[in-house]
C-alpha atoms as a PDB file:
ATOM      1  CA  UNK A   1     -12.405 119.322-124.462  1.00  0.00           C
ATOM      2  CA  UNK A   2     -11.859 121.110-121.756  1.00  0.00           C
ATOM      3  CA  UNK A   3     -14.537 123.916-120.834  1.00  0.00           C
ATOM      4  CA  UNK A   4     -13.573 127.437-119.751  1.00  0.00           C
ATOM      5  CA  UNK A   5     -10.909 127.618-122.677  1.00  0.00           C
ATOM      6  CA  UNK A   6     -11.337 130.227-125.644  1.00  0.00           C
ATOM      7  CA  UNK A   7     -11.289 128.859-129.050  1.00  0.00           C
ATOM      8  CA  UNK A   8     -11.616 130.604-132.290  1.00  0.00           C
ATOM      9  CA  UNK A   9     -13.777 128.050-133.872  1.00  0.00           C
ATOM     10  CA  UNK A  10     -16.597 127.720-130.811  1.00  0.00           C
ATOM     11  CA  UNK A  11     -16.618 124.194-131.989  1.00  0.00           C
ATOM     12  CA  UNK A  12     -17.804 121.719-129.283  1.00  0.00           C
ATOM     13  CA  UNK A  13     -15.992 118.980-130.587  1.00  0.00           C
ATOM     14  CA  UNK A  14     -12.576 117.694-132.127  1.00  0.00           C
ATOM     15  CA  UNK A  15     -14.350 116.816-134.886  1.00  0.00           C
ATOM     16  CA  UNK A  16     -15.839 120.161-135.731  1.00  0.00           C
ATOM     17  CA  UNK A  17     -12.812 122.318-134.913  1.00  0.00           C
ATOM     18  CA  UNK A  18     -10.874 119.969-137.767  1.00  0.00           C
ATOM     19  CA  UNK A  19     -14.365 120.985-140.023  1.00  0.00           C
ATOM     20  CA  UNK A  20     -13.681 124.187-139.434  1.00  0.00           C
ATOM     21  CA  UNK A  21      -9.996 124.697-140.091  1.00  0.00           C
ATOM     22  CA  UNK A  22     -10.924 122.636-143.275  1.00  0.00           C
ATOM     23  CA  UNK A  23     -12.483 125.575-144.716  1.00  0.00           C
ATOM     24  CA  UNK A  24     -10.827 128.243-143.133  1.00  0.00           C
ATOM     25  CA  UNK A  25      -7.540 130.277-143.493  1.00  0.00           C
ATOM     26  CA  UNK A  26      -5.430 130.700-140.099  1.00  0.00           C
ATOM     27  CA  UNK A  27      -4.476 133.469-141.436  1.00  0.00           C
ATOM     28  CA  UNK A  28      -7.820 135.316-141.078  1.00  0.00           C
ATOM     29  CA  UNK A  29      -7.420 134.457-137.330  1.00  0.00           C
ATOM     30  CA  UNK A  30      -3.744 135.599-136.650  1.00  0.00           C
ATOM     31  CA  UNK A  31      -4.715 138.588-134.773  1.00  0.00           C
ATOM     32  CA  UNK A  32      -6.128 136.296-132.006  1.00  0.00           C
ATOM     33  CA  UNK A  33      -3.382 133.872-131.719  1.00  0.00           C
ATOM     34  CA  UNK A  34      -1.531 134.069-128.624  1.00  0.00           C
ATOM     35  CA  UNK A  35       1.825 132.216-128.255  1.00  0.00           C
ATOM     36  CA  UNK A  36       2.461 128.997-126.292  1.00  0.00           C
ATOM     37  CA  UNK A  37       5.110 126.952-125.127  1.00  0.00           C
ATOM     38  CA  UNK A  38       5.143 122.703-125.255  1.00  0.00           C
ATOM     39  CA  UNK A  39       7.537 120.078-125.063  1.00  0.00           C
ATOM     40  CA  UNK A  40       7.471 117.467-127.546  1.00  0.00           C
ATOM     41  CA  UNK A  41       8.234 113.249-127.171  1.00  0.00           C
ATOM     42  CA  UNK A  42       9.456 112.518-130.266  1.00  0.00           C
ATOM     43  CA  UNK A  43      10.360 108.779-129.319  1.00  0.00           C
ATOM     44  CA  UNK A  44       8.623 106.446-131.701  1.00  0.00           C
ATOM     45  CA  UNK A  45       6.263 103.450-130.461  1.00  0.00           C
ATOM     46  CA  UNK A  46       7.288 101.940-133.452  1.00  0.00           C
ATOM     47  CA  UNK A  47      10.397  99.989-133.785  1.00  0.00           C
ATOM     48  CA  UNK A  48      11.446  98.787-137.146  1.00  0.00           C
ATOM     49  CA  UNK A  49      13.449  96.703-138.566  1.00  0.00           C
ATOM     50  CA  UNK A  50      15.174  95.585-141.967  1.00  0.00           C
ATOM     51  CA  UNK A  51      13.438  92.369-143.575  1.00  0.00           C
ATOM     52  CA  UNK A  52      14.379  90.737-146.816  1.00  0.00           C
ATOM     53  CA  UNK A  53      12.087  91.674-149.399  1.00  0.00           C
ATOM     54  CA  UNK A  54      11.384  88.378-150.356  1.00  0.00           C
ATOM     55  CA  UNK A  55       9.980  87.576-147.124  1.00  0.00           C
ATOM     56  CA  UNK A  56       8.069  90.905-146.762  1.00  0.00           C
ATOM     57  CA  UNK A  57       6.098  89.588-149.608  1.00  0.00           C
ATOM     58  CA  UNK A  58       5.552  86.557-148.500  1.00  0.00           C
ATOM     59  CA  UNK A  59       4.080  87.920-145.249  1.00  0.00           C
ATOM     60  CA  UNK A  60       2.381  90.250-147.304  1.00  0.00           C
ATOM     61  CA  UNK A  61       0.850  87.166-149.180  1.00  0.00           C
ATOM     62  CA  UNK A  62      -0.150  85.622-145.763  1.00  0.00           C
ATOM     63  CA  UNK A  63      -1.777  88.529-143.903  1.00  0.00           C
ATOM     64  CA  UNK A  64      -4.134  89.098-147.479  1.00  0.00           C
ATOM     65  CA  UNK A  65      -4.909  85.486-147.612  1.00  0.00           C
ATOM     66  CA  UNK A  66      -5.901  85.719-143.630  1.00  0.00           C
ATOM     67  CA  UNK A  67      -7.738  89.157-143.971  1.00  0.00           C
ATOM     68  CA  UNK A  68      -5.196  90.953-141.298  1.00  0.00           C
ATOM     69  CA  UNK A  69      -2.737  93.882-141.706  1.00  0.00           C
ATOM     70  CA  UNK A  70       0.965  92.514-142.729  1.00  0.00           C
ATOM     71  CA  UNK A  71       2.445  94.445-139.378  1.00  0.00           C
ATOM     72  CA  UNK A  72      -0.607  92.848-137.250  1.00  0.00           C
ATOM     73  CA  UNK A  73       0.527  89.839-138.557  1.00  0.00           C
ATOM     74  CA  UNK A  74       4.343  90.106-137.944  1.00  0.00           C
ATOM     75  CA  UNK A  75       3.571  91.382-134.751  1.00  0.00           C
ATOM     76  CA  UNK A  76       1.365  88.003-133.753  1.00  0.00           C
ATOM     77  CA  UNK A  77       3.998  85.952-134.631  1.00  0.00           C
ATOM     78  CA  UNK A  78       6.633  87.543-132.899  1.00  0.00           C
ATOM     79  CA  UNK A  79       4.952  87.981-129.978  1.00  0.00           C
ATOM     80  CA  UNK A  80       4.198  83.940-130.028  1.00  0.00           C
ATOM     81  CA  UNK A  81       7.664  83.618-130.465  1.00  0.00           C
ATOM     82  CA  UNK A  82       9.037  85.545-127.484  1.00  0.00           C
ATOM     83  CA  UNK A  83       6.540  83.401-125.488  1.00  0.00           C
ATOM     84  CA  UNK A  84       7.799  80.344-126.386  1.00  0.00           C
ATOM     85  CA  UNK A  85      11.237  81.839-126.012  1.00  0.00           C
ATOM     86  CA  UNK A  86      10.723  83.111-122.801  1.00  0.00           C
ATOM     87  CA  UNK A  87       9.019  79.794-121.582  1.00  0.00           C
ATOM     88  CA  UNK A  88      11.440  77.949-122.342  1.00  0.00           C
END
């Protein structure tokens, strides 16, 4: 965090300002709000796109059986793929 900036929780870290705002009311606070201006990316890292059901289960079945995430594992193999692809 950086120092020098005023904060209404005094919290020294990310985690304890989220501690505090778990038990405490913004509203309480309002008075020493000030307002602020940011711009906002709201491009997604994430691409997706539409698979059969049938063979989202069967990837789901997979990635259990080899004790990864289903995405981790699509993501592996199409990645392999596009090496392959591009090496050819």
């Amino acid at each position: 965090m950086k120092s020098g900036k005023s904060s209404i929780s005094q919290a020294q870290s990310y985690k304890a300002i989220g501690e505090f705002w778990d038990i405490h009311d913004l509203g309480d606070f309002w008075e020493q709000t000030v307002p602020v201006e940011f711009d906002v990316d709201l491009r997604s890292e994430v691409t997706y796109y539409p698979l059969d059901s049938s063979l989202s289960e069967r990837i789901r079945r997979i990635a259990a059986h080899r004790g990864v995430a289903p995405d981790t594992l699509v993501n592996l193999w199409v990645q392999e793929n596009l090496l392959k692809e591009e090496a050819a």
